[in-house]
N, C-alpha and C. Protein backbone atom coordinates (compact mmCIF):
# COMPACT_ATOMS: atom_id res chain seq x y z
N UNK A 1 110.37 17.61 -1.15
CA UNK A 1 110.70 16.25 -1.54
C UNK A 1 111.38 15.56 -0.38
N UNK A 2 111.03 14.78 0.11
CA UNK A 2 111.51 13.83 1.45
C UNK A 2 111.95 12.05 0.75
N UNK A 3 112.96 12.09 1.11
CA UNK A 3 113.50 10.69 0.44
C UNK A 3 114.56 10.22 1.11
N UNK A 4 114.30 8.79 1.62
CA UNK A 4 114.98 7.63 2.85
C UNK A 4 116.17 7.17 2.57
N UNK A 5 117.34 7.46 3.06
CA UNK A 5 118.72 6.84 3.17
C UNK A 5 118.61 5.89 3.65
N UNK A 6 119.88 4.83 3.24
CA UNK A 6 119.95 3.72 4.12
C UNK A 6 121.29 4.01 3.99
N UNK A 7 122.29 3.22 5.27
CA UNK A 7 123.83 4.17 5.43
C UNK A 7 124.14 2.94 5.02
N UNK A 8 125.55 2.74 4.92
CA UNK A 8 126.55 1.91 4.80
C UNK A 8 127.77 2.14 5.39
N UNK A 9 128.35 1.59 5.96
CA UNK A 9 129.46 1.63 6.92
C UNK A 9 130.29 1.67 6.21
N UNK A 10 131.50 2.67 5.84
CA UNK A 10 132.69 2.63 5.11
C UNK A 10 133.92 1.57 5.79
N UNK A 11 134.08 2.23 6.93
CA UNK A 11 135.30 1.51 7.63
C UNK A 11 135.16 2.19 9.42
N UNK A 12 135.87 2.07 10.48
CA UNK A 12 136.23 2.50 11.65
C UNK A 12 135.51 3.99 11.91
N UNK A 13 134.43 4.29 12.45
CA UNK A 13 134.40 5.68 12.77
C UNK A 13 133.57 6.41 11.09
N UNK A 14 133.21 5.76 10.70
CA UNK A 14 132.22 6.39 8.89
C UNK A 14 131.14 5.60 8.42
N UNK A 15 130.65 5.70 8.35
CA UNK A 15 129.40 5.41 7.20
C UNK A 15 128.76 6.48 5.96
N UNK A 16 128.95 5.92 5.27
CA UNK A 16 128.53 6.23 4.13
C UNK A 16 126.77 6.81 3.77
N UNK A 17 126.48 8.09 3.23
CA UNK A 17 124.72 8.22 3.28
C UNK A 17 124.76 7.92 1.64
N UNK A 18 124.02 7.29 0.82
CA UNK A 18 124.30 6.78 0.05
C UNK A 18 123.45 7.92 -1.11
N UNK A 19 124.06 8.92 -2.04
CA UNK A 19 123.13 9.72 -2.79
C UNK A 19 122.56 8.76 -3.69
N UNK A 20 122.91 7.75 -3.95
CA UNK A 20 121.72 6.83 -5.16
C UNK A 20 120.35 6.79 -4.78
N UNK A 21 120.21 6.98 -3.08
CA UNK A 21 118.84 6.91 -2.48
C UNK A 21 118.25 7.92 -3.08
N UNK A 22 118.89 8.91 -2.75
CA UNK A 22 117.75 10.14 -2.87
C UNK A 22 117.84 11.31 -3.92
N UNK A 23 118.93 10.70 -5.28
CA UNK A 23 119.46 11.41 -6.36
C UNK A 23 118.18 11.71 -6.88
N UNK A 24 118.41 12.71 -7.86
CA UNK A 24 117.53 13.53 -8.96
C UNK A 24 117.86 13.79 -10.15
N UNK A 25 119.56 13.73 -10.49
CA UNK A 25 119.74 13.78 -11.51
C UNK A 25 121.25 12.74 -12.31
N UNK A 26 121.33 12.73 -13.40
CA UNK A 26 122.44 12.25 -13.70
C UNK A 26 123.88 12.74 -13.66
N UNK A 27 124.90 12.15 -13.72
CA UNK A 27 126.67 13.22 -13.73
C UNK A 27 126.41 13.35 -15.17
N UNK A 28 125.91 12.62 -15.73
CA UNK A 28 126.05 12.96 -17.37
C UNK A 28 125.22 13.61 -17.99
N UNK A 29 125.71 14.08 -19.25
CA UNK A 29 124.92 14.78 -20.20
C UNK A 29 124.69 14.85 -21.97
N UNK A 30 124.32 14.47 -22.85
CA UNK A 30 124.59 14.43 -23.96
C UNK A 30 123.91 16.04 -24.82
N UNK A 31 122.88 16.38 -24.86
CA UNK A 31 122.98 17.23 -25.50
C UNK A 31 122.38 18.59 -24.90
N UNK A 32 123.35 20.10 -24.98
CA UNK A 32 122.65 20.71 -24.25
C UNK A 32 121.89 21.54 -24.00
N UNK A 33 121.37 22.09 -23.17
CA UNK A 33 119.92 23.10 -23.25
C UNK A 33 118.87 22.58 -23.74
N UNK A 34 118.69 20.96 -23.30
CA UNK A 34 117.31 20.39 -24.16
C UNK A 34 116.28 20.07 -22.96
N UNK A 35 116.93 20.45 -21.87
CA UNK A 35 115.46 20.62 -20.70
C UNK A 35 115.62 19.06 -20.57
N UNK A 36 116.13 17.92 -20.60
CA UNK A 36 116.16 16.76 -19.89
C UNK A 36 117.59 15.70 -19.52
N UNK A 37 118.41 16.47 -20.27
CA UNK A 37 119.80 16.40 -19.71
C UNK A 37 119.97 16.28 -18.29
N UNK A 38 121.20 15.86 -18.24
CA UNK A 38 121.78 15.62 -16.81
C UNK A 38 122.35 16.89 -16.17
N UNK A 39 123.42 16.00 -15.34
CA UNK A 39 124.27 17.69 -14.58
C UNK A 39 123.43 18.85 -14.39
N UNK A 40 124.01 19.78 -15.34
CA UNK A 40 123.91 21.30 -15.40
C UNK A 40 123.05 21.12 -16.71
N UNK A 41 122.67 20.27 -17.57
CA UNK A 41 122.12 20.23 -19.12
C UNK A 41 123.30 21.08 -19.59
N UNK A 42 124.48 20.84 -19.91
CA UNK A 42 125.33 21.43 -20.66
C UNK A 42 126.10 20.65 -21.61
N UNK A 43 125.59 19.68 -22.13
CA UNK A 43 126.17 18.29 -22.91
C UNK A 43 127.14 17.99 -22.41
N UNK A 44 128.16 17.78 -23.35
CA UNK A 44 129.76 17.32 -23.13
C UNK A 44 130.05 18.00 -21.46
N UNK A 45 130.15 18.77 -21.42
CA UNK A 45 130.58 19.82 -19.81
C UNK A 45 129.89 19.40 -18.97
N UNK A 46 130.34 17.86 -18.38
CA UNK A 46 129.70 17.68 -17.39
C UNK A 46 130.39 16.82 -16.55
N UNK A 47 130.07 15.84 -15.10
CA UNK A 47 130.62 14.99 -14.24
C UNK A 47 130.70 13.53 -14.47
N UNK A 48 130.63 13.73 -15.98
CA UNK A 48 130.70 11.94 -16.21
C UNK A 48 131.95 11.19 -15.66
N UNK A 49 132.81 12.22 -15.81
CA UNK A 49 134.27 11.78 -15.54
C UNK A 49 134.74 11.24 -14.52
N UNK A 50 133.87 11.60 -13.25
CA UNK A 50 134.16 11.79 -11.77
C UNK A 50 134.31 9.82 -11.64
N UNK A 51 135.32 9.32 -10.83
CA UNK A 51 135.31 8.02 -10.49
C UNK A 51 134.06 7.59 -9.63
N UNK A 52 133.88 6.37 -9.83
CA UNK A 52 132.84 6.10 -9.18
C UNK A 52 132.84 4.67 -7.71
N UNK A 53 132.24 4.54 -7.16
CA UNK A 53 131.87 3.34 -6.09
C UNK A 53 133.47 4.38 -4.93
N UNK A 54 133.57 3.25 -3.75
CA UNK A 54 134.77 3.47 -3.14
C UNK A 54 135.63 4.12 -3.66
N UNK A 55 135.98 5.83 -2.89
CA UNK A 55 136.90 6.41 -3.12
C UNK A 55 137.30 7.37 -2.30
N UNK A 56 138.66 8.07 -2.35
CA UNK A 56 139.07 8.68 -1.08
C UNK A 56 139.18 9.93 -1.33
N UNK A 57 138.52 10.97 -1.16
CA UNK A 57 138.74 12.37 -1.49
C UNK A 57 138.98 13.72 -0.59
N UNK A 58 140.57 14.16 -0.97
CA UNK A 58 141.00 14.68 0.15
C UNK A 58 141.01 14.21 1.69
N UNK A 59 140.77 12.81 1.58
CA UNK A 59 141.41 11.79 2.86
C UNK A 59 140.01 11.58 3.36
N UNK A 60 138.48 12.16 2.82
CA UNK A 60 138.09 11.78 3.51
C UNK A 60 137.16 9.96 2.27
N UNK A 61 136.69 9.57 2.90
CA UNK A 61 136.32 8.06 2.07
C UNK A 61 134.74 8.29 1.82
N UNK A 62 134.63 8.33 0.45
CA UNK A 62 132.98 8.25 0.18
C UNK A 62 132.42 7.04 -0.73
N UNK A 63 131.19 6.77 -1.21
CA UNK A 63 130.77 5.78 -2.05
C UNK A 63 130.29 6.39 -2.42
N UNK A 64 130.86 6.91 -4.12
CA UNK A 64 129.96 7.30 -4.79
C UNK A 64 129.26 6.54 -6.23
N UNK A 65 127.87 6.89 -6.41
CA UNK A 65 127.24 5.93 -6.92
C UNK A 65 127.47 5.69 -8.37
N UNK A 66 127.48 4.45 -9.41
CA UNK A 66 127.81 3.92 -10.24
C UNK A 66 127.40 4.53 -11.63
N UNK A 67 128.45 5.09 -12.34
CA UNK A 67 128.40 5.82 -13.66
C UNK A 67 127.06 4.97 -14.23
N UNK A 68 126.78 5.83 -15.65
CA UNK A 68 125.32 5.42 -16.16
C UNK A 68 125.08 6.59 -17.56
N UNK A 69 123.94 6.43 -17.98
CA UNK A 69 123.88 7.29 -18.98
C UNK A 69 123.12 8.64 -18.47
N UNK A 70 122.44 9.58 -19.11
CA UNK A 70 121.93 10.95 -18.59
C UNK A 70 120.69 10.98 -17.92
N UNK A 71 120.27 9.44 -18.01
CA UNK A 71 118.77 9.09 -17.36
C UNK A 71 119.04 8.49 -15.85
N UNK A 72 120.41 7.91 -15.75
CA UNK A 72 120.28 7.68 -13.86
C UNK A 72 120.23 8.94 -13.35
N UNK A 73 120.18 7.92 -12.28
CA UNK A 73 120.16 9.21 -10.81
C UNK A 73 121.18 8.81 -10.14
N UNK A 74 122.61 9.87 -10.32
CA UNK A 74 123.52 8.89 -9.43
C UNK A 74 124.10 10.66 -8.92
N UNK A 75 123.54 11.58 -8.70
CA UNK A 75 124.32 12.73 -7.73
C UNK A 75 122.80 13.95 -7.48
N UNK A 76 122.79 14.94 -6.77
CA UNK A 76 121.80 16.08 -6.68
C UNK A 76 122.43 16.91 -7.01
N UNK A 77 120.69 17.74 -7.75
CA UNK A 77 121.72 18.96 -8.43
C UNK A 77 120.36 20.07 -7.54
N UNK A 78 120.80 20.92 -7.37
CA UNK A 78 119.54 21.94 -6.49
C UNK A 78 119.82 23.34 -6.90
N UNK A 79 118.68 23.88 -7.29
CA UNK A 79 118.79 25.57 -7.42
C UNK A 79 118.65 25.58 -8.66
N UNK A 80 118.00 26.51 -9.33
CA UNK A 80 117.75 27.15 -10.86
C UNK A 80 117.50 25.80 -11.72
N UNK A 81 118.56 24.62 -11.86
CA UNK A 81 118.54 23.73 -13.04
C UNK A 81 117.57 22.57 -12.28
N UNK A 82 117.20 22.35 -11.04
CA UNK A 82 117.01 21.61 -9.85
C UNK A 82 116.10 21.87 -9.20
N UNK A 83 115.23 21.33 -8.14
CA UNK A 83 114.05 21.77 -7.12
C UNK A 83 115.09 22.41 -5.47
N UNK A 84 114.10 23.21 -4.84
CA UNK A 84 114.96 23.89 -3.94
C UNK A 84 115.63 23.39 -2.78
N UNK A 85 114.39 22.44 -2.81
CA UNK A 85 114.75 21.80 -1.52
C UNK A 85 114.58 19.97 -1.28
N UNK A 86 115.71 19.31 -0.77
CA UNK A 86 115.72 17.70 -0.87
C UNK A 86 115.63 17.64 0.58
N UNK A 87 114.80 16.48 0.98
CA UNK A 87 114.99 15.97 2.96
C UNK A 87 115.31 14.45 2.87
N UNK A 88 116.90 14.73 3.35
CA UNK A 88 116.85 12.81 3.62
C UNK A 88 116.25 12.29 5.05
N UNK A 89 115.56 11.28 4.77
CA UNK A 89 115.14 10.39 6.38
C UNK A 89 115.89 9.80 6.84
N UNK A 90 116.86 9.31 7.99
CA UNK A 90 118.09 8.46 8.20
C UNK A 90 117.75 7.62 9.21
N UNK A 91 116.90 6.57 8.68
CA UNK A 91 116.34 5.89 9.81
C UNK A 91 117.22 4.68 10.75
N UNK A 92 118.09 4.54 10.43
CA UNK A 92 119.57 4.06 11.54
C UNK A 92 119.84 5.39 12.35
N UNK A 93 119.81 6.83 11.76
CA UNK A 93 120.17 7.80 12.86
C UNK A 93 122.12 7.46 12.89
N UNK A 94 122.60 8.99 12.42
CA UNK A 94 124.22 8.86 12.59
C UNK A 94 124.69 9.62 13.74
N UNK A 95 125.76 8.60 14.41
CA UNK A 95 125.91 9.59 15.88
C UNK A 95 127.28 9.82 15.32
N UNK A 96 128.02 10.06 14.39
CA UNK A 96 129.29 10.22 14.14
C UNK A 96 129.40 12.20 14.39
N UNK A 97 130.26 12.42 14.84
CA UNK A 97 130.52 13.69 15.15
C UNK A 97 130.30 15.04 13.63
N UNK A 98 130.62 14.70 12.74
CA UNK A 98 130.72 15.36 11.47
C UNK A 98 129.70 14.80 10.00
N UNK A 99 129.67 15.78 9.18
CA UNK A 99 128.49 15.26 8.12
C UNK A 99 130.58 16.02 6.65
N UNK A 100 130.35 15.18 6.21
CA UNK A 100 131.39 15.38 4.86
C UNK A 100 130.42 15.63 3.59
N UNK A 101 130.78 16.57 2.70
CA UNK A 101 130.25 16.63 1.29
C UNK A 101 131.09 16.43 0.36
N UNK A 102 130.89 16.15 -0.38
CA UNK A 102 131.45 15.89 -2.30
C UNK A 102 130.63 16.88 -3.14
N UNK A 103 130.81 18.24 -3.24
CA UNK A 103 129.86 18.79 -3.79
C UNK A 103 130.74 20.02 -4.61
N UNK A 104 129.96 21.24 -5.09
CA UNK A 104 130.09 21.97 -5.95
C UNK A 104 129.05 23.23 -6.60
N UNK A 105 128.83 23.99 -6.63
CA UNK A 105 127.99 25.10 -6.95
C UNK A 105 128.26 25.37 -8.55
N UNK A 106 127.57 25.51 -9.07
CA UNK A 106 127.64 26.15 -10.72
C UNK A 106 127.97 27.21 -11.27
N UNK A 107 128.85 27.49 -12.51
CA UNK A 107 128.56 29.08 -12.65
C UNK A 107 127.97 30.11 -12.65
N UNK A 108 128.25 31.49 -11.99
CA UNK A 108 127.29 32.56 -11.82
C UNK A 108 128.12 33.86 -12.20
N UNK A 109 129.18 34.04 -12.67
CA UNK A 109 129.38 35.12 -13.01
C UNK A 109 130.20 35.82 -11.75
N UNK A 110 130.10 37.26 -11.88
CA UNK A 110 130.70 37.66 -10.78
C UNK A 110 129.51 39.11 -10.83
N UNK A 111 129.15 39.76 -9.59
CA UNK A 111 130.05 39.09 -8.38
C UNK A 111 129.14 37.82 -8.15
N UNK A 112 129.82 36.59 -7.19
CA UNK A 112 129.36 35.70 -6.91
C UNK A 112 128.25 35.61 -5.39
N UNK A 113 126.94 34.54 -5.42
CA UNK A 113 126.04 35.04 -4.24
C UNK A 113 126.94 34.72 -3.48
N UNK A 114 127.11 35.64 -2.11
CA UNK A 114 126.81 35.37 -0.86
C UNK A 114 126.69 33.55 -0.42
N UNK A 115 125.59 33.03 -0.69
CA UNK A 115 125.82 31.69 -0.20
C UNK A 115 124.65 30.94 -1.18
N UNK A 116 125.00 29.85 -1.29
CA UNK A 116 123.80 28.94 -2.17
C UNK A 116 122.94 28.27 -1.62
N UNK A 117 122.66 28.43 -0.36
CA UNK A 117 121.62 28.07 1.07
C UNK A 117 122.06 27.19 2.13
N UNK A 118 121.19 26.11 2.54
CA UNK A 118 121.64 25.96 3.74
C UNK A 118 121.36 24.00 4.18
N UNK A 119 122.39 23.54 4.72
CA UNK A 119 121.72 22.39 5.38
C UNK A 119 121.35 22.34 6.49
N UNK A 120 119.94 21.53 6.77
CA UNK A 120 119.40 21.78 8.15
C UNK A 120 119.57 20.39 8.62
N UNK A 121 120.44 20.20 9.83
CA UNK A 121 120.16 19.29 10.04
C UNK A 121 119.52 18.68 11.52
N UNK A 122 118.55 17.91 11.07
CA UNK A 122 117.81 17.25 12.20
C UNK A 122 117.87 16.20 13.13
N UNK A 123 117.84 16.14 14.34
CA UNK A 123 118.00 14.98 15.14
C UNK A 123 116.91 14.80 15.96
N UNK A 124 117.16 13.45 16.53
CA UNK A 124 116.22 12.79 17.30
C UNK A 124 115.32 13.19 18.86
N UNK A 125 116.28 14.43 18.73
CA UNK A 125 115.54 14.87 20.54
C UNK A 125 114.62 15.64 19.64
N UNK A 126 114.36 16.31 17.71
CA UNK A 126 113.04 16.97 17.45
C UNK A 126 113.89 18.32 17.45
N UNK A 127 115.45 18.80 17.41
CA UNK A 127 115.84 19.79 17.46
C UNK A 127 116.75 19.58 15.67
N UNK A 128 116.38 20.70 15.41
CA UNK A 128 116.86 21.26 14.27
C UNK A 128 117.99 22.65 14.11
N UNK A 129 119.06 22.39 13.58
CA UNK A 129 120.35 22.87 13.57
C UNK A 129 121.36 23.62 11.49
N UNK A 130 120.55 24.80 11.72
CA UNK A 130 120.54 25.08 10.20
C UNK A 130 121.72 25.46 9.98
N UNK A 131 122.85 25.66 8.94
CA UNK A 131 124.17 25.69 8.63
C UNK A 131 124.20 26.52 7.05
N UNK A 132 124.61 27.86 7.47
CA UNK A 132 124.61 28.48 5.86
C UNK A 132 125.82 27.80 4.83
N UNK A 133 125.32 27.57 3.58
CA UNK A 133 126.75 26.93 2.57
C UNK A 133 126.76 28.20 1.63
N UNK A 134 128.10 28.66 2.61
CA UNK A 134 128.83 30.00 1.90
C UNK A 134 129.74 30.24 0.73
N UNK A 135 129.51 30.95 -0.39
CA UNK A 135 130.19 30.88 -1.88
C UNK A 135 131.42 31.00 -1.19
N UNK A 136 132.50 30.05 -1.50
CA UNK A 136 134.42 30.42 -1.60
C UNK A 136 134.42 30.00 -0.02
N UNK A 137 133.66 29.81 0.61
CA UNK A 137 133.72 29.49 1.74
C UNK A 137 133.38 27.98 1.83
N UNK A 138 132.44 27.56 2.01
CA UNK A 138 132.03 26.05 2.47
C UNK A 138 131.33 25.25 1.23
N UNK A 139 130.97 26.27 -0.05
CA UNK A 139 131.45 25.53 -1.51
C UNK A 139 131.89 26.48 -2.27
N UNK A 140 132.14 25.91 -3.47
CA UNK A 140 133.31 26.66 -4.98
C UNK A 140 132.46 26.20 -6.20
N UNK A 141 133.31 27.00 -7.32
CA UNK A 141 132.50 27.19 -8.26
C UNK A 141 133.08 25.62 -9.39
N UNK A 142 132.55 24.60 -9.91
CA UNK A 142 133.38 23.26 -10.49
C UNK A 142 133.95 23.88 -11.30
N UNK A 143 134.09 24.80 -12.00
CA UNK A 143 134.82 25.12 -12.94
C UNK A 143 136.02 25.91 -12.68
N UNK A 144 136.65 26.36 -11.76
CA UNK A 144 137.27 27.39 -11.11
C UNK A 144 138.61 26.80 -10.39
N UNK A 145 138.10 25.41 -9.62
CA UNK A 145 139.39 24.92 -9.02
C UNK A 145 139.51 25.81 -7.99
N UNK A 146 139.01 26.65 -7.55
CA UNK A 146 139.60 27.54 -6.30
C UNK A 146 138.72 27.34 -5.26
N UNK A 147 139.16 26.63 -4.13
CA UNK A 147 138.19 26.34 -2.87
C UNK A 147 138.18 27.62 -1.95
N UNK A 148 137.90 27.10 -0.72
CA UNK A 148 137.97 27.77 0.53
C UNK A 148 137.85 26.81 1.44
N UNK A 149 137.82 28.10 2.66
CA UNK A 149 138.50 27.79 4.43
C UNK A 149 137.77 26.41 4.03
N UNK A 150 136.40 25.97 4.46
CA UNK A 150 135.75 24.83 4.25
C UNK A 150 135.09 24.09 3.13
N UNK A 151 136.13 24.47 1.55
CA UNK A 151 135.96 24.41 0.45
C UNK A 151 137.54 23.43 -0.23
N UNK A 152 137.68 22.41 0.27
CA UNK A 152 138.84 21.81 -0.25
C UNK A 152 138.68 21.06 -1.66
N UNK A 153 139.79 21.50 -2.67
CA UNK A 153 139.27 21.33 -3.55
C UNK A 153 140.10 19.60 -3.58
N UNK A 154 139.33 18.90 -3.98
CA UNK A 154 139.33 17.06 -3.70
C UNK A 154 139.60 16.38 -4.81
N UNK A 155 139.06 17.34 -5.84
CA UNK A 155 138.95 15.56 -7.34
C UNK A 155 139.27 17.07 -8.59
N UNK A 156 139.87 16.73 -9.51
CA UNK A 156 139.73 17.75 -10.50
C UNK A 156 140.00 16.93 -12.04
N UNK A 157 139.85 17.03 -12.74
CA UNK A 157 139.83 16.38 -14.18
C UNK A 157 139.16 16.96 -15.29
N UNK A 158 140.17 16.86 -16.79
CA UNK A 158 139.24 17.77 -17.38
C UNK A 158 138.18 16.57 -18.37
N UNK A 159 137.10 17.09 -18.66
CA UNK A 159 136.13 16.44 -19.42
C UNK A 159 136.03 16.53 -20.29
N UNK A 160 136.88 17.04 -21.28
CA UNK A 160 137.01 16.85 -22.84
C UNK A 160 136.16 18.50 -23.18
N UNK A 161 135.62 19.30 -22.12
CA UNK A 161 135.15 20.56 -22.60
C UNK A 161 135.44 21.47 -21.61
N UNK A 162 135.75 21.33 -20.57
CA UNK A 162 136.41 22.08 -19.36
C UNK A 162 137.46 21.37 -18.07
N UNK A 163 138.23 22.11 -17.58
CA UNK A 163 138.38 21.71 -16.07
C UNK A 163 137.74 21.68 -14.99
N UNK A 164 137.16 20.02 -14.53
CA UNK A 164 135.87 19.77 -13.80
C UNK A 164 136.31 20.02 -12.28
N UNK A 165 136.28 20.46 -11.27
CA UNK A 165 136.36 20.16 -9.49
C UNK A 165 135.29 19.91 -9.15
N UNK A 166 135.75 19.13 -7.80
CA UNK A 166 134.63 18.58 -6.60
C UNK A 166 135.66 19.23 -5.37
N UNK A 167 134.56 19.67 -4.52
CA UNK A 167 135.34 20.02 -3.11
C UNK A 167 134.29 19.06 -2.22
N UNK A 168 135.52 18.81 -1.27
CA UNK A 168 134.95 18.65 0.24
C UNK A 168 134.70 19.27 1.31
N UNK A 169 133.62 19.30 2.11
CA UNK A 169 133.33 20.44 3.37
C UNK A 169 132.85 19.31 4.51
N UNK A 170 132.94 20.04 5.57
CA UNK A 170 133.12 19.06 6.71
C UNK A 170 131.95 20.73 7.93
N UNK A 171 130.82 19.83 8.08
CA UNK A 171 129.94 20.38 9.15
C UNK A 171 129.70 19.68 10.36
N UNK A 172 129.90 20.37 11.42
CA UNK A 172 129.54 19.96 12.70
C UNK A 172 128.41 18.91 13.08
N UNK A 173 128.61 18.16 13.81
CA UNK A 173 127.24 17.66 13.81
C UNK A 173 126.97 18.00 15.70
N UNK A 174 125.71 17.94 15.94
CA UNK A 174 125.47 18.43 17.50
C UNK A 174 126.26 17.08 18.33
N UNK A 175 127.04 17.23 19.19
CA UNK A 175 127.40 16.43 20.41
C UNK A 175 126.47 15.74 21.12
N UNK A 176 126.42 14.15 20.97
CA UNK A 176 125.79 13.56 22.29
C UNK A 176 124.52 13.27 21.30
N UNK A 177 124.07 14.10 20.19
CA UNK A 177 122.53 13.84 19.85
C UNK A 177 122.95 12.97 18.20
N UNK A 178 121.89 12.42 17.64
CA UNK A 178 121.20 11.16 16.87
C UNK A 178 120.96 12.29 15.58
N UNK A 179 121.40 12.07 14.11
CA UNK A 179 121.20 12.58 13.59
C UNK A 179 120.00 11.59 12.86
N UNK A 180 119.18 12.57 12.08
CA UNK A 180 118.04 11.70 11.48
C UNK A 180 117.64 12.04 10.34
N UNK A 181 118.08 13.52 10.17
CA UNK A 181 117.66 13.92 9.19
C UNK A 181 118.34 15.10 8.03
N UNK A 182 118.57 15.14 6.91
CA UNK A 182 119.40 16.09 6.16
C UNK A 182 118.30 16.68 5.22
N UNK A 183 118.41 18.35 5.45
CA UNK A 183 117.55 18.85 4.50
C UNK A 183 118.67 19.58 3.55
N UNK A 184 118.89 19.41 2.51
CA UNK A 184 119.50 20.34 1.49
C UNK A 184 118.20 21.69 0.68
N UNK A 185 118.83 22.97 1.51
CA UNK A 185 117.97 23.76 1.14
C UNK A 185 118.33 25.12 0.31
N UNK A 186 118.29 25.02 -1.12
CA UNK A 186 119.12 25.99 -2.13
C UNK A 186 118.01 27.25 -2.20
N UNK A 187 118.87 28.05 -2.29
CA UNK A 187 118.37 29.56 -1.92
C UNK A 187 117.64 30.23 -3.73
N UNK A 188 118.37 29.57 -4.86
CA UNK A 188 118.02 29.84 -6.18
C UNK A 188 119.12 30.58 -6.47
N UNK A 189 120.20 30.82 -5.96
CA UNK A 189 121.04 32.07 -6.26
C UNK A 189 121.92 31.58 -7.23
N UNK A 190 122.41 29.70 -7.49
CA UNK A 190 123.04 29.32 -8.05
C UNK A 190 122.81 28.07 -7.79
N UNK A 191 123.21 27.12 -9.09
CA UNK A 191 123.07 25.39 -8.80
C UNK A 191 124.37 25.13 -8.14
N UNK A 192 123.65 24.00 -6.69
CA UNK A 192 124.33 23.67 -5.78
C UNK A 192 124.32 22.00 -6.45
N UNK A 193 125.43 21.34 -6.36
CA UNK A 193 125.90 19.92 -6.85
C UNK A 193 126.52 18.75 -6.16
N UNK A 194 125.80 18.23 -5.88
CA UNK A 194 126.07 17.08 -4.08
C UNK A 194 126.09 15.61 -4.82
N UNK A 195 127.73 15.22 -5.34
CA UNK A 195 127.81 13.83 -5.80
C UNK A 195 128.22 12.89 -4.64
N UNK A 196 128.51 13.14 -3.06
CA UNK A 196 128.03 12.08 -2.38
C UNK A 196 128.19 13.06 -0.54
N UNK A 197 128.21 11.76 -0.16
CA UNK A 197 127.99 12.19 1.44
C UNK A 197 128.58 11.10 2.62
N UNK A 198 129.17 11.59 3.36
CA UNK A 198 129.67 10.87 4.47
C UNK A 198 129.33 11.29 6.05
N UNK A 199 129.74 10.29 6.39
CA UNK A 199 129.51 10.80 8.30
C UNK A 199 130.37 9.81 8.82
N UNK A 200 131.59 11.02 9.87
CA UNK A 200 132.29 10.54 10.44
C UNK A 200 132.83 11.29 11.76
N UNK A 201 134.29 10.61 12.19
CA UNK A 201 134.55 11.49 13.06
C UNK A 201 135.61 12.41 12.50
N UNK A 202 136.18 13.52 13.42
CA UNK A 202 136.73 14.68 12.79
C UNK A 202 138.17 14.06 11.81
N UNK A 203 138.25 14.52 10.59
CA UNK A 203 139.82 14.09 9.67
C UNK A 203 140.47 15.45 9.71
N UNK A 204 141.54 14.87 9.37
CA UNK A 204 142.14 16.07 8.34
C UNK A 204 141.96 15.93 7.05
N UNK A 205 141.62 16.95 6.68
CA UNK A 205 141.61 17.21 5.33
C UNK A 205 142.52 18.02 4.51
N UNK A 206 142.98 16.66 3.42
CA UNK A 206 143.91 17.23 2.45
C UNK A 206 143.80 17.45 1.11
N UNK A 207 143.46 18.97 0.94
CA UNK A 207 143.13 19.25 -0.55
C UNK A 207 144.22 19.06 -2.02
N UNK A 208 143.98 18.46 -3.16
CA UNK A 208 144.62 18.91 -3.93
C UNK A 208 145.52 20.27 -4.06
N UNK A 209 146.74 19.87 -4.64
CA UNK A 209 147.47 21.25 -4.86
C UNK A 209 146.94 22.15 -6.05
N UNK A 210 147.27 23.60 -5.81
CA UNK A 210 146.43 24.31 -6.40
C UNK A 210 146.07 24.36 -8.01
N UNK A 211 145.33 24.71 -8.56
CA UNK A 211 145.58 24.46 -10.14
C UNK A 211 146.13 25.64 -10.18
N UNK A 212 146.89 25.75 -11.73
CA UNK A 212 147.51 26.32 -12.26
C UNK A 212 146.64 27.52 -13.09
N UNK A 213 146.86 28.80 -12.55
CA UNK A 213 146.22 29.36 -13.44
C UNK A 213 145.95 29.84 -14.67
């Protein structure tokens, strides 16, 4: 599936990749296990909650796209509930040093995979640069609240059926070269959950304090 971003400039040093372009599924859900639900298809237990348009998570600034019922498309969901693989086109091309996520992996039990696959990302000299997204490492489980090294946990709220998280992760982007292209590529091991996307230069990132266990 190949589908065209258009960016938006947040502020100084960011632009925004906008997931309304190239979404697949809804944050919401009404009833579940009926095969056309949103999220995860888990009714009530889902990301309706998450704020929406301009917002700042764990310091870094995203736009994420405008609440709706279980039929928009306002986040990606990839792996098992989802198709494996999404390619954005970025035809402005981002030269900002870093790619930011708003994302999240689904429940799997324990033990947990290894990693839920990989983003590849592509630039303009025709060179391609693949990046494994490692469980507890560079994403977390939404229900869990417990991040890692490149797993900050950013937004948390409960949804009237669980305690929901979003983490942020922050990937390299190549020096000097034109980014053009984002492949999100899920391995099947677990649903991977991408409610938005940024590109900037390097932040700090400041995660929520820990939940309570």
């Amino acid at each position: 599936m190949i589908r065209i971003a258009l960016l938006i400039p947040l502020c100084c040093g960011f632009v925004a990749l906008p997931i309304q372009d190239v979404a697949n599924r809804s944050r919401t859900d009404r009833v579940p296990d009926d095969g056309r639900g949103g999220w995860l298809d888990l009714g009530a237990n889902n990301l309706g909650v998450l704020p929406s348009g301009r917002q700042v998570m764990a310091g870094v600034p995203f736009e994420i796209p405008p609440d709706g019922d279980e039929n928009a498309r306002n986040c990606i969901v990839l792996g098992r509930t989802g198709p494996e693989e999404l390619r954005w086109t970025l035809p402005e091309g981002v030269s900002e040093r870093r790619l930011y996520l708003l994302h999240a992996r689904g429940s799997v039990g324990t033990p947990a995979p290894e990693t839920v696959g990989e983003i590849v990302l592509g630039y303009a000299d025709g060179s391609s640069v693949p990046n494994a997204v490692r469980t507890m490492a560079d994403v977390a489980d939404w229900m869990t609240g417990r991040g890692g090294d490149n797993a900050a946990r950013a937004w948390s709220e409960y949804n009237g059926a669980s305690q929901a998280s979003m983490y942020v992760s922050s990937f390299g982007l190549k020096e000097g070269a034109t980014l053009t292209s984002v492949t999100f590529r899920a391995n099947g091991a677990a649903p991977w959950m991408i409610a938005a996307a940024s590109a900037a230069e390097r932040l700090p990132i400041r995660p929520l304090g820990r939940c309570l266990e």
